[in-house]
Protein backbone atom coordinates (compact mmCIF):
# COMPACT_ATOMS: atom_id res chain seq x y z
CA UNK A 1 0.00 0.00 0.00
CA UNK A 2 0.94 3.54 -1.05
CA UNK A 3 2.11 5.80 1.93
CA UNK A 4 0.77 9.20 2.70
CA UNK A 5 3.96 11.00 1.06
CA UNK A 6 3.67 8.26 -2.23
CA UNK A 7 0.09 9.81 -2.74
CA UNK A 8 0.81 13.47 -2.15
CA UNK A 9 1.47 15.70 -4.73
CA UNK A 10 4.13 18.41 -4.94
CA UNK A 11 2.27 20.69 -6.93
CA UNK A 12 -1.58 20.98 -5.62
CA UNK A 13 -0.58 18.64 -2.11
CA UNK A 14 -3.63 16.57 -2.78
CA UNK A 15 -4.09 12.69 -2.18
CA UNK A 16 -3.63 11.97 -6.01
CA UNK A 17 -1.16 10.81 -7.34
CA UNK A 18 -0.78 7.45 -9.43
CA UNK A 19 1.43 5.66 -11.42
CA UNK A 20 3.84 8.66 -10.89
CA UNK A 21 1.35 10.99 -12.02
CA UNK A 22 -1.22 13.30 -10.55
CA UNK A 23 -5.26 12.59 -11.11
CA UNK A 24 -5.55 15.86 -10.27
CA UNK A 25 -3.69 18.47 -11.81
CA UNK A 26 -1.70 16.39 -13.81
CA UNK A 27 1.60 16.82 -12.97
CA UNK A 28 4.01 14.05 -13.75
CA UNK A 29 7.00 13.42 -11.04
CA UNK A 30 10.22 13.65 -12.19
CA UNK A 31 13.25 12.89 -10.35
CA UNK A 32 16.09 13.79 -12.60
CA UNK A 33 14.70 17.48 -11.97
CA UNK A 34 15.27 17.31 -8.15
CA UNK A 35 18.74 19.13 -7.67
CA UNK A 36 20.72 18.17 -5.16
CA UNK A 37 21.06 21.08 -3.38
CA UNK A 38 17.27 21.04 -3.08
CA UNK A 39 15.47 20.36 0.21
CA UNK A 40 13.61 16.92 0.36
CA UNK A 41 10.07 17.46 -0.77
CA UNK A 42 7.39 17.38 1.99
CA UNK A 43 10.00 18.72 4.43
CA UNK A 44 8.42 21.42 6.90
CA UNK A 45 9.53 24.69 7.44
CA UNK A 46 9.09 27.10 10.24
CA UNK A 47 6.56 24.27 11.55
CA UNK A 48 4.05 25.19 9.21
CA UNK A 49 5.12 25.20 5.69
CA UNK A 50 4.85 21.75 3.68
CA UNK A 51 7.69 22.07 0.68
CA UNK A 52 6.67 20.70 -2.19
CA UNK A 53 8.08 21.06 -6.06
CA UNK A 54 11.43 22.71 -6.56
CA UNK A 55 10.52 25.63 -9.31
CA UNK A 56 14.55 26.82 -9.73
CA UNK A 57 17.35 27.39 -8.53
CA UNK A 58 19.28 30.78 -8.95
CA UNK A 59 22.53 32.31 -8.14
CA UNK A 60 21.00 33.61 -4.93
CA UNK A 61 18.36 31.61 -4.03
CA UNK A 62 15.90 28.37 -4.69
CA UNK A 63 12.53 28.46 -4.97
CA UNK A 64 10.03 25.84 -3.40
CA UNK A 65 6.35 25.45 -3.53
CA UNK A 66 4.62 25.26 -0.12
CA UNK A 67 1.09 24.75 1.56
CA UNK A 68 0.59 26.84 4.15
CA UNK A 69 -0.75 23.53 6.60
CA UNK A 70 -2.48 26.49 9.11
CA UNK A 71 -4.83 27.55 6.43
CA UNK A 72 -4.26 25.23 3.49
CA UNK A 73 -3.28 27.43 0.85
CA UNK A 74 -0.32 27.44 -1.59
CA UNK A 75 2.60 29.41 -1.11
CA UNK A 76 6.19 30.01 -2.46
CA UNK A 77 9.69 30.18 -0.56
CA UNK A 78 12.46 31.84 -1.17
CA UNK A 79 15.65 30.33 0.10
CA UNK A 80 18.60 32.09 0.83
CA UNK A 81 21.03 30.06 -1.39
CA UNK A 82 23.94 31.80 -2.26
CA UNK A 83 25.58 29.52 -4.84
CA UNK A 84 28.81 30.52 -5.22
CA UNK A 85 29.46 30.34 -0.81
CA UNK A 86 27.62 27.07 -0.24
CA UNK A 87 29.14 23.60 -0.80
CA UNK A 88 26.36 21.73 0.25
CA UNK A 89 23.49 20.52 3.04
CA UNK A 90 23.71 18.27 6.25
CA UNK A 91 21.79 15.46 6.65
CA UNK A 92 19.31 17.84 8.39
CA UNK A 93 19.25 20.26 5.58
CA UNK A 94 21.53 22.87 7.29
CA UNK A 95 23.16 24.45 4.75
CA UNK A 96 27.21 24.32 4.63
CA UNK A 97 29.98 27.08 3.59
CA UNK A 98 32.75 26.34 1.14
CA UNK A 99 34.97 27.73 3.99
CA UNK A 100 34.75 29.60 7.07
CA UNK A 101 36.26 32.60 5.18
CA UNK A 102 33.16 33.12 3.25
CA UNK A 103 31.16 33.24 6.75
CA UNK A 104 30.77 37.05 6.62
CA UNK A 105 30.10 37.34 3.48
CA UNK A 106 27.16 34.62 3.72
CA UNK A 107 25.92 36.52 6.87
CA UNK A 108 25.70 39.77 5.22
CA UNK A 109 24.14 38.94 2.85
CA UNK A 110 21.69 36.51 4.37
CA UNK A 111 20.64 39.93 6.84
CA UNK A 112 19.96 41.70 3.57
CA UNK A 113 17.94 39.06 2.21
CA UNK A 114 15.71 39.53 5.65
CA UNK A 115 16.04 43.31 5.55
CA UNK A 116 14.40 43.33 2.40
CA UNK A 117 11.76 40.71 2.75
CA UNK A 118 11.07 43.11 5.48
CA UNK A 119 10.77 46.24 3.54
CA UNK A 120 8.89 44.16 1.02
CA UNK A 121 6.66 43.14 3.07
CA UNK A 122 5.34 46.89 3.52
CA UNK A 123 4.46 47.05 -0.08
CA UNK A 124 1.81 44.23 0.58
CA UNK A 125 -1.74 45.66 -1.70
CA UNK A 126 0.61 46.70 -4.38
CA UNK A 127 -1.52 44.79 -7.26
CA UNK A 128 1.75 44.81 -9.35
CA UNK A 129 4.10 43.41 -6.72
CA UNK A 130 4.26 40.06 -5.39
CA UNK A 131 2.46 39.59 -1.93
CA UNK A 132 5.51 38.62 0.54
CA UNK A 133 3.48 37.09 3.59
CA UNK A 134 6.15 36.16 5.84
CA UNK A 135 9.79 35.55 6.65
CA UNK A 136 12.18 33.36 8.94
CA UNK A 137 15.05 31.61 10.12
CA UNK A 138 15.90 27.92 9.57
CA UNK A 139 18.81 25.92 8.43
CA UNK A 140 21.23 28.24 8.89
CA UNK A 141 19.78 30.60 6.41
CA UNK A 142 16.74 32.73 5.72
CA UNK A 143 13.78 32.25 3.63
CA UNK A 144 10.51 34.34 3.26
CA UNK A 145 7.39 33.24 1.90
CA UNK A 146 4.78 34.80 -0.98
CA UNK A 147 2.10 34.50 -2.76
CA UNK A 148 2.16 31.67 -5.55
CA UNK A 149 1.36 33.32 -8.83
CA UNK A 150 -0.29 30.45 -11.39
CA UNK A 151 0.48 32.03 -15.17
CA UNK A 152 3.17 32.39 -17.72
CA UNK A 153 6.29 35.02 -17.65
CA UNK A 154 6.53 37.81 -20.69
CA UNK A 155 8.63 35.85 -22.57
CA UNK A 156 5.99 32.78 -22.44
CA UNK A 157 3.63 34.91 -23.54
CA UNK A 158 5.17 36.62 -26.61
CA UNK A 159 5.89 33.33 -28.52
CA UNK A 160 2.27 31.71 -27.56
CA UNK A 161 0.49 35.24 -28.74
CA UNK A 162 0.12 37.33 -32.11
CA UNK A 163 2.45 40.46 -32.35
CA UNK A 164 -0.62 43.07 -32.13
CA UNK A 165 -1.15 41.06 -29.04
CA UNK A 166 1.89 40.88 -27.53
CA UNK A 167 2.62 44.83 -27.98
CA UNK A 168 -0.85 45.93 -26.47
CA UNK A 169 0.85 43.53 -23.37
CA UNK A 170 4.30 45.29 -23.48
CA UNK A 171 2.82 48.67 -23.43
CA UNK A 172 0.25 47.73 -20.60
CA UNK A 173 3.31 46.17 -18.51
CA UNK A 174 5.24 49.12 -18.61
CA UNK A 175 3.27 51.40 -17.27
CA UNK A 176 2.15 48.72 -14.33
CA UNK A 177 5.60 47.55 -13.42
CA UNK A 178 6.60 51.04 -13.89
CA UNK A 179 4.20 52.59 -11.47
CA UNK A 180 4.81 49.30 -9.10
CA UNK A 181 8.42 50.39 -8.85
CA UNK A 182 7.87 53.91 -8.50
CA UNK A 183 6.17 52.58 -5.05
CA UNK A 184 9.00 50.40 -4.43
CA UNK A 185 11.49 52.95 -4.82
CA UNK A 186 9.77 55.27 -2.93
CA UNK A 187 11.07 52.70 -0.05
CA UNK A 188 14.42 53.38 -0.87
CA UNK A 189 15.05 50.12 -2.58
CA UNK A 190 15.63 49.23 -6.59
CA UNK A 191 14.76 45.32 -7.75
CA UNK A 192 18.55 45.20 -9.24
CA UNK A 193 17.05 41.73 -11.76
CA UNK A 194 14.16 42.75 -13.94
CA UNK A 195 13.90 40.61 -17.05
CA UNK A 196 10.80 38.80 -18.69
CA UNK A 197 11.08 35.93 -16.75
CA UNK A 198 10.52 38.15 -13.56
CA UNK A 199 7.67 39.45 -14.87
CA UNK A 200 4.49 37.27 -14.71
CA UNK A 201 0.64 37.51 -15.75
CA UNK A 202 -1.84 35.77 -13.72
CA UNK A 203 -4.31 33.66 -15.10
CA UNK A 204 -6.94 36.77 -14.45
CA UNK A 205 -4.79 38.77 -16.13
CA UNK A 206 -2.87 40.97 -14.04
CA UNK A 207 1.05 41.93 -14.37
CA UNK A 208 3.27 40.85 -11.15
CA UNK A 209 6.82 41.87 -10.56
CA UNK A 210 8.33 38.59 -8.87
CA UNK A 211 11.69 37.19 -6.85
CA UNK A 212 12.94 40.59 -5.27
CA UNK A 213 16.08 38.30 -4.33
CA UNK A 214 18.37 40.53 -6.06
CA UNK A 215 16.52 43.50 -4.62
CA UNK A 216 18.62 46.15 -2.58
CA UNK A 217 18.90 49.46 -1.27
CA UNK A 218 20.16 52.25 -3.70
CA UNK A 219 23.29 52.24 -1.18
CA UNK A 220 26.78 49.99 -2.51
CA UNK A 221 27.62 47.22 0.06
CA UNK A 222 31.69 47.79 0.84
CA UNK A 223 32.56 44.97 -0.66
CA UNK A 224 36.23 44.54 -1.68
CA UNK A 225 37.68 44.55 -5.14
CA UNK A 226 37.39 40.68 -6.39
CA UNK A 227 33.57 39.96 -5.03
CA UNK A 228 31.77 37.97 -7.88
CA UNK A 229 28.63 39.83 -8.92
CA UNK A 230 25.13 38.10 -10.90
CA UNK A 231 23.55 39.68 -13.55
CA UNK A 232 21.50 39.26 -16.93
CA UNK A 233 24.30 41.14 -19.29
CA UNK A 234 21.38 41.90 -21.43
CA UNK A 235 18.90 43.55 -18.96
CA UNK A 236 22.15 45.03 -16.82
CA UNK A 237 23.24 48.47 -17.00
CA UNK A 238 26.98 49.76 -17.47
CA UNK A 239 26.51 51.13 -13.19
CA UNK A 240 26.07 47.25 -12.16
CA UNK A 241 29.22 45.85 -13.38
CA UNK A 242 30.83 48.98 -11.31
CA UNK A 243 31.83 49.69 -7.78
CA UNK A 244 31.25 52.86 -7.62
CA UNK A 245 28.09 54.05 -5.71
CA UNK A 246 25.87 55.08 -8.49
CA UNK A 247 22.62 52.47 -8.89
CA UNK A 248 19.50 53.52 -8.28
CA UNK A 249 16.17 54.21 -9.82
CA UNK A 250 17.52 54.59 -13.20
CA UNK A 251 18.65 50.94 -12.68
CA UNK A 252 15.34 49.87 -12.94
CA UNK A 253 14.16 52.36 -15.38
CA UNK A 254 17.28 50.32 -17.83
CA UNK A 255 16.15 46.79 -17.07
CA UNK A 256 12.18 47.57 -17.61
CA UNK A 257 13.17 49.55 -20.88
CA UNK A 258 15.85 46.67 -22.00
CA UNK A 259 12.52 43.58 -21.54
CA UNK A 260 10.31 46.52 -23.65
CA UNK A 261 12.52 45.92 -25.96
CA UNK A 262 13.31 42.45 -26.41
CA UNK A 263 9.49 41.24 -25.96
CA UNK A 264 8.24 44.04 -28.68
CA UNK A 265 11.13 43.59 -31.05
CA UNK A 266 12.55 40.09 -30.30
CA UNK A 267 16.01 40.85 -30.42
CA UNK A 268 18.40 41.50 -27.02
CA UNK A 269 19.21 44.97 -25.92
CA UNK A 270 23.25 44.42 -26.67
CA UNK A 271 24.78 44.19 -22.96
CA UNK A 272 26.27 46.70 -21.63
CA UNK A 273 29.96 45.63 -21.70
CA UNK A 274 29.89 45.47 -25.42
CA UNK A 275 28.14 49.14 -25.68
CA UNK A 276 31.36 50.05 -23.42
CA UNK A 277 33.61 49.18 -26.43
CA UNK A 278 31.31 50.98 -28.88
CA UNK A 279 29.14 48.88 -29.53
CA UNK A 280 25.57 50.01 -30.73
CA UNK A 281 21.52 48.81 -30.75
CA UNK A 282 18.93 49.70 -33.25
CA UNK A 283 16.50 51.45 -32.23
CA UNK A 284 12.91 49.99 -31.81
CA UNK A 285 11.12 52.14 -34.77
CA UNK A 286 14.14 50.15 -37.19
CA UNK A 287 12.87 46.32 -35.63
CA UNK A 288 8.90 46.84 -34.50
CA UNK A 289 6.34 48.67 -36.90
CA UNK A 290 4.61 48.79 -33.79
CA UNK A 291 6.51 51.41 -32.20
CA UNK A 292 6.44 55.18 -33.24
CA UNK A 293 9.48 57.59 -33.56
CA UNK A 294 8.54 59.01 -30.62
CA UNK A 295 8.03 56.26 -28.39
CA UNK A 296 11.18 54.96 -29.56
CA UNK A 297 12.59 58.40 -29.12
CA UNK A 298 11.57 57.69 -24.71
CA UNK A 299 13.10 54.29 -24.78
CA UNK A 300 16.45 55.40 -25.67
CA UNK A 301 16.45 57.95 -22.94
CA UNK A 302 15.72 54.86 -20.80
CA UNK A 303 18.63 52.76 -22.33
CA UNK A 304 21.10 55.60 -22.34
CA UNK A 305 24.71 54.48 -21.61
CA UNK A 306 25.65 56.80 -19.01
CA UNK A 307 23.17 56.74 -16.13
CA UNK A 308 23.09 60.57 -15.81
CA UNK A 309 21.49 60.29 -19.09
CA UNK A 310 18.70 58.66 -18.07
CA UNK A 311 15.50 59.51 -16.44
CA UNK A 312 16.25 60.15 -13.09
CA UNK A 313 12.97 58.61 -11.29
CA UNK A 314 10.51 56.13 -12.77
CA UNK A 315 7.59 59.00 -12.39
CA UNK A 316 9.57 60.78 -15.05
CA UNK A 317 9.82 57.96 -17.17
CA UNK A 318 6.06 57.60 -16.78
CA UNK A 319 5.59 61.04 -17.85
CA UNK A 320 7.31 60.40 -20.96
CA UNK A 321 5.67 57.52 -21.65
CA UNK A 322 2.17 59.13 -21.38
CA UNK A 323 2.77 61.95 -23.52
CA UNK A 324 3.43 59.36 -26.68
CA UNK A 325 1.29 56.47 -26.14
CA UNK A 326 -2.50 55.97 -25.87
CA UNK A 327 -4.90 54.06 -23.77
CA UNK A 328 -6.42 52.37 -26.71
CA UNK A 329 -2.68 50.92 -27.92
CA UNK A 330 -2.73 49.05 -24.20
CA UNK A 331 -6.38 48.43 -24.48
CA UNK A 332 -6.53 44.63 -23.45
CA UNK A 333 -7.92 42.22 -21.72
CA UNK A 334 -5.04 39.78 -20.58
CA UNK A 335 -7.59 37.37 -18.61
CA UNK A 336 -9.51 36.73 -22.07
CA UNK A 337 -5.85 35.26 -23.40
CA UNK A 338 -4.52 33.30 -20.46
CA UNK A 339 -5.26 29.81 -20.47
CA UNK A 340 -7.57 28.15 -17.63
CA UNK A 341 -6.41 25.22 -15.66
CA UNK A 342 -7.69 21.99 -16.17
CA UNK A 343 -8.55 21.09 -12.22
CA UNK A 344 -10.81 23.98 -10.65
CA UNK A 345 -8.24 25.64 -8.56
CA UNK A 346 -4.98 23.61 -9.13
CA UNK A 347 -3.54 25.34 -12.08
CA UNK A 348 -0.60 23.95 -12.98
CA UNK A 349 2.50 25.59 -12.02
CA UNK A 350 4.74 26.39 -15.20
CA UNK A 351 7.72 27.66 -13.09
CA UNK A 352 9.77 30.39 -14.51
CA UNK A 353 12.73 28.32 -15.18
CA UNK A 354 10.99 26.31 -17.77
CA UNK A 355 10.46 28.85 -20.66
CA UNK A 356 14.37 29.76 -20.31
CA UNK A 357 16.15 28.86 -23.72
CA UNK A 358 18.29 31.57 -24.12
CA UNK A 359 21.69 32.56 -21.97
CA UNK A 360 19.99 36.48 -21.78
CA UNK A 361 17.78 34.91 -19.16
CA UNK A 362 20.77 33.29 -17.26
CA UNK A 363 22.49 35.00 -14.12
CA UNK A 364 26.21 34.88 -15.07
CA UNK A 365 28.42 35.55 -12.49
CA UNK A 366 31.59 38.31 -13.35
CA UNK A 367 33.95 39.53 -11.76
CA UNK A 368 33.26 42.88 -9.94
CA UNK A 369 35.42 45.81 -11.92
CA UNK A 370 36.14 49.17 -12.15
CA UNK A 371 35.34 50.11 -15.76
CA UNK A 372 37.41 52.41 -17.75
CA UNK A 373 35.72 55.27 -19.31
CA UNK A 374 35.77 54.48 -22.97
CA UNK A 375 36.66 56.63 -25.36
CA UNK A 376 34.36 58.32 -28.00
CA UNK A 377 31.39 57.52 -25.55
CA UNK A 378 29.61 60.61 -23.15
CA UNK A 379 31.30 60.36 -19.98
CA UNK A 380 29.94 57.93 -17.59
CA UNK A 381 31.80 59.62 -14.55
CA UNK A 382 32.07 62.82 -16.11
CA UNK A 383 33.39 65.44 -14.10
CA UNK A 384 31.59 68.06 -15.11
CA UNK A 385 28.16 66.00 -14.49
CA UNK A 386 26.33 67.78 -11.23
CA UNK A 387 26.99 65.18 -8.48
CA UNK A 388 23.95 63.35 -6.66
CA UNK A 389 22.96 63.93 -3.22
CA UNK A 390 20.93 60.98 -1.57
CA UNK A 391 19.15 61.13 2.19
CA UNK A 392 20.27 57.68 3.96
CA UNK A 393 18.07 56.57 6.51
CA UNK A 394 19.23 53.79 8.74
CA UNK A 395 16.99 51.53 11.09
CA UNK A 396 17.42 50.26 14.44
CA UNK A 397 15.47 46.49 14.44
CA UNK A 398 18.27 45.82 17.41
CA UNK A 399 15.00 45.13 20.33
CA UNK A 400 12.85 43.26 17.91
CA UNK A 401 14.76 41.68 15.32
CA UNK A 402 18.47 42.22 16.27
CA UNK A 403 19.54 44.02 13.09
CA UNK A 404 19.87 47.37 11.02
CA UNK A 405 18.11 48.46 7.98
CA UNK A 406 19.54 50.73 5.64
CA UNK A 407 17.53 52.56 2.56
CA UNK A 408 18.97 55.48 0.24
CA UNK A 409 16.95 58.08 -1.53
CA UNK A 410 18.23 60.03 -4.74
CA UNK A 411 17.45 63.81 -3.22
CA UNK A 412 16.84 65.95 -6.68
CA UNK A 413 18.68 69.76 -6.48
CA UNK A 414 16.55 72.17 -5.89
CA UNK A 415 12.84 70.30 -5.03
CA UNK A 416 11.40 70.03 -1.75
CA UNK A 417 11.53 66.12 -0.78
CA UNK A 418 8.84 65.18 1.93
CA UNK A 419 9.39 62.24 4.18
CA UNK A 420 6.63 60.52 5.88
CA UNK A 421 4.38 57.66 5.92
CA UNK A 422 1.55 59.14 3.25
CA UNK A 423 1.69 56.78 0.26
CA UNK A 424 2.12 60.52 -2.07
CA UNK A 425 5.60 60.94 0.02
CA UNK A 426 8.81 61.08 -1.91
CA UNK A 427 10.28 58.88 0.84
CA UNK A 428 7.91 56.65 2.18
CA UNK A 429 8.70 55.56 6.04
CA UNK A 430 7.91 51.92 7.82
CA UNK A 431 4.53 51.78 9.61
CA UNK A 432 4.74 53.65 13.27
CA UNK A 433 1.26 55.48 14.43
CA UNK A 434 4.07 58.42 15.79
CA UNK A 435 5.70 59.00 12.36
CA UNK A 436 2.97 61.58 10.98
CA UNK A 437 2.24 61.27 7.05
CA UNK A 438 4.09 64.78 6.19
CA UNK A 439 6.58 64.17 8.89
CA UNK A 440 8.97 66.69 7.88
CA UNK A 441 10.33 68.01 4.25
CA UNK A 442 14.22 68.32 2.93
CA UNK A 443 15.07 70.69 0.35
CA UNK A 444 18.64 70.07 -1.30
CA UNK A 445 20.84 73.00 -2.58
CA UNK A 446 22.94 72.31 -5.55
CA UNK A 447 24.74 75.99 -6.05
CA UNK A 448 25.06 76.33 -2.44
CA UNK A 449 25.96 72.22 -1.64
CA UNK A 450 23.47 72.13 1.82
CA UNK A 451 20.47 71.09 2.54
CA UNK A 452 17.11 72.92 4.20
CA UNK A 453 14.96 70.86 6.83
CA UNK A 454 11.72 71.72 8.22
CA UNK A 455 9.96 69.57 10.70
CA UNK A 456 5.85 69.38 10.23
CA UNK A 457 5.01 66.40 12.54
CA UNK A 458 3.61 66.05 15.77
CA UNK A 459 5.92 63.95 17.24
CA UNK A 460 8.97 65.75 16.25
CA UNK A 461 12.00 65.52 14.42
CA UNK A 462 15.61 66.23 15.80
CA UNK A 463 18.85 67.22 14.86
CA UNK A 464 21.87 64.56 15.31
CA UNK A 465 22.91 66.05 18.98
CA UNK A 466 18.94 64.93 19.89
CA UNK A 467 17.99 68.60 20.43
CA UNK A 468 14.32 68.92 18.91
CA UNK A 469 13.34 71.21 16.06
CA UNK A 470 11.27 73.62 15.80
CA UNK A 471 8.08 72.39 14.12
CA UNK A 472 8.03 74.82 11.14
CA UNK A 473 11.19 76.27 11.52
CA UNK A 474 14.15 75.76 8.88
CA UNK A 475 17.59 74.39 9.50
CA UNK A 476 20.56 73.71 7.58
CA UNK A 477 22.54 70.69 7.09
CA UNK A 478 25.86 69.76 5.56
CA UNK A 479 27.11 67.36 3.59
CA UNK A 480 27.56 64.21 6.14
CA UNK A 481 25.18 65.99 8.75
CA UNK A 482 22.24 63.26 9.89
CA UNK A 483 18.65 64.08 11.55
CA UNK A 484 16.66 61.64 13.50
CA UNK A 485 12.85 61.25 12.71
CA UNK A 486 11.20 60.65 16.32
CA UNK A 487 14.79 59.13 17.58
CA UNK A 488 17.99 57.56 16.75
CA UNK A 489 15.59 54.33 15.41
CA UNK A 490 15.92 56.82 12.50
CA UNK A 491 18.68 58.08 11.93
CA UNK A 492 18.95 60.35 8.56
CA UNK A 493 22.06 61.28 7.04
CA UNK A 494 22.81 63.73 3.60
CA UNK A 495 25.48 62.41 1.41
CA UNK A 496 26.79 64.26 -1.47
CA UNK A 497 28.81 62.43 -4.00
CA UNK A 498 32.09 62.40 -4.16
């Protein structure tokens, strides 16, 4: 007789299968697919989580499918897996270094990876952004758990649908994702790995930005010269091959512009590397009879080499976009196109990994490098560009979690910033009932190289000695100066590039 485990299925966890396959949803095991760096289906996590299916495994991380066994529905986990510092498991899935050297490494990284499920999880009701529910501790590394998202990713969908189709979907993703990450980097953080296999539609239609693994604040960790980065060289801009301190919205606003691209025209934006040595793209109006001059026109601002080319925040990029398309060119219903699954709530999983035939979807690992200027090209750290100011804000989770947070805001010359926890504020702070929603307001001056604060909350704001401000009052700050919002917990500091 079959055991319990024999019958269960790893993809809708029902009493089903047979034979090797599933009566229910139809999936069909296979064991040459189970890696073997992959935890043991039906192991539990966290004492509540049943794994089931392995859906990947990346440079960072693998990805499980779960049942929530409190309330019975399907989940995804994230495990903290960094590939290139992890030999192997124990017998009771711990996970084990290559060598106590890389121990720091793997703990920094690992207190990122819970950082930003953290910050994530304060984006939860973002339609566009997948729903992180929780995250935890176990095996000697983290994981964090979210929604499970039953579709196909963008590049699925482009070679199963017509081009008029698949354009109508481009344009309609752009301007979702794109207004999902202006939220998300309102929270100080950039995604760092958009591609079209990180961009799913749900079966009723709807456009998700998944696996925030890569995700990061806009600061640069100090890593030393030597640290192997990941990246898709044809969704990557020129800044992430770099050290120097310069990612940030415009990160994004390269990545989202680069999948445009290759979904509407079917040809890879040419990584970046190669455009450092001269190389050049076509642009879209030459490949897609689709796209008009002018639309064309904004996606080249987006793809610019030098990041001080580009639009600066994702709103701007927006902006652009609005002025040269219209609604009825996105007009589409999605739902209508996706297909249904065959077992009334049990869709079949077609995990991301699957649809990947091409190295443009593969994380590559390089070496981390300082990158000559080329020349002939606009200056990439061009010293007569205006340097960037950025507000740092740095949280103390040392009495509930026993770690810092750090975010980093791009502070634009000469705009009044405000800070608070209103979802219209340029930086958007964690849930507290005593931060108000217009908490206070920065205002950076480029000709004069200082920066104007003004506190407008009810609780207070104070300067870095702790003395409180005046509420309405202005004071100045310099270059390296930091301001607490309620009390050290936040601590703000203005940085001006170097």
């Amino acid at each position: 007789m079959a055991t319990l485990e024999e019958k269960l299925c790893p993809v809708c966890f029902r009493e089903a299968m047979e034979g090797g396959k599933c009566q229910n949803c139809g999936y069909v095991s296979d064991e040459a697919s189970v890696g073997k760096n992959y935890l043991r289906s039906f192991s539990i996590l966290n004492t509540k989580y049943l794994l089931g299916k392995s859906l990947g495994q990346g440079g960072f991380g693998i990805t499980y499918l779960a049942k929530n066994m409190l309330n019975g529905s399907r989940c995804c986990i994230k495990e903290y897996f960094p590939s290139n510092l992890i030999q192997g498991r124990m017998p009771d899935g711990t996970v084990a270094l290559t060598g106590e050297e890389n121990r720091c490494e793997f703990e920094d990284g690992k207190q990122r990876f819970i950082e930003e499920a953290r910050t994530l999880q304060e984006l939860r009701g973002n339609v566009s952004v997948v729903d992180i529910q929780d995250f935890f501790e176990e095996n000697g590394t983290a994981y964090f758990v979210m929604e499970l998202i039953e579709g196909c990713n963008l590049r699925t969908f482009k070679k199963e649908h017509n081009e008029e189709q698949t354009f109508k979907m481009a344009l309609q993703m752009l301007l979702l994702i794109g207004s999902a990450l202006a939220e998300v980097h309102r929270f100080g953080m950039i995604h760092g790995d958009i591609s079209p296999e990180n961009i799913l539609i749900t079966q009723n239609g709807e456009i998700k930005l998944i696996d925030f693994g890569a995700a990061r604040s806009f600061r640069q960790s100090s890593a030393k010269q030597g640290r192997k980065i990941y990246l898709k060289p044809n969704y990557a801009p020129y800044e992430q091959y770099t050290l120097k301190p310069c990612q940030g919205p415009w990160t994004d606003i390269y990545a989202l512009a680069s999948t445009f691209y290759f979904i509407v025209s079917g040809q890879k934006m040419l990584d970046a590397l190669s455009r450092a040595k001269g190389g050049a793209y076509l642009p879209l109006w030459k490949l897609a009879p689709a796209v008009s001059k002018p639309l064309s026109d904004v996606m080249d601002h987006a793809l610019a080499f030098d990041y001080h080319d580009r639009y600066r925040s994702m709103m701007d990029f927006l902006s652009a976009l609005e002025q040269v398309v219209q609604p009825e060119e996105y007009d589409i219903d999605l739902g209508a196109l996706m297909p249904k699954s065959r077992a009334s709530g049990t869709a079949v999983v077609r995990p991301k990994t699957a649809a990947v035939h091409d190295d443009s979807e593969k994380v590559c690992s390089v070496e981390e490098q300082d990158v000559q200027e080329p020349r002939g090209l606009a200056a990439f750290f061009h010293p007569k560009k205006r340097k960037m100011a950025y507000l740092e804000l740095t949280i103390d989770y040392r009495e509930t979690a026993g770690c810092f947070s750090k975010r980093r805001w791009l502070l634009e010359p000469n705009r009044t910033i405000k800070i608070g926890r209103s979802t219209t504020s340029d930086v958007m702070m964690p849930a507290n009932n005593r931060i108000s929603r217009n908490h206070c307001e920065i205002f950076y001056n480029e000709k004069r190289r200082d920066f104007t604060i003004r506190d407008l909350s009810k609780f207070g704001t104070l300067l870095s000695g702790g003395e409180p401000m005046e509420k309405g009052k202005q004071y100045t700050l310099r270059d390296g100066d930091s301001f607490y919002v309620l009390s050290p917990e936040y601590t703000f500091k203005v940085v001006i590039e170097t």
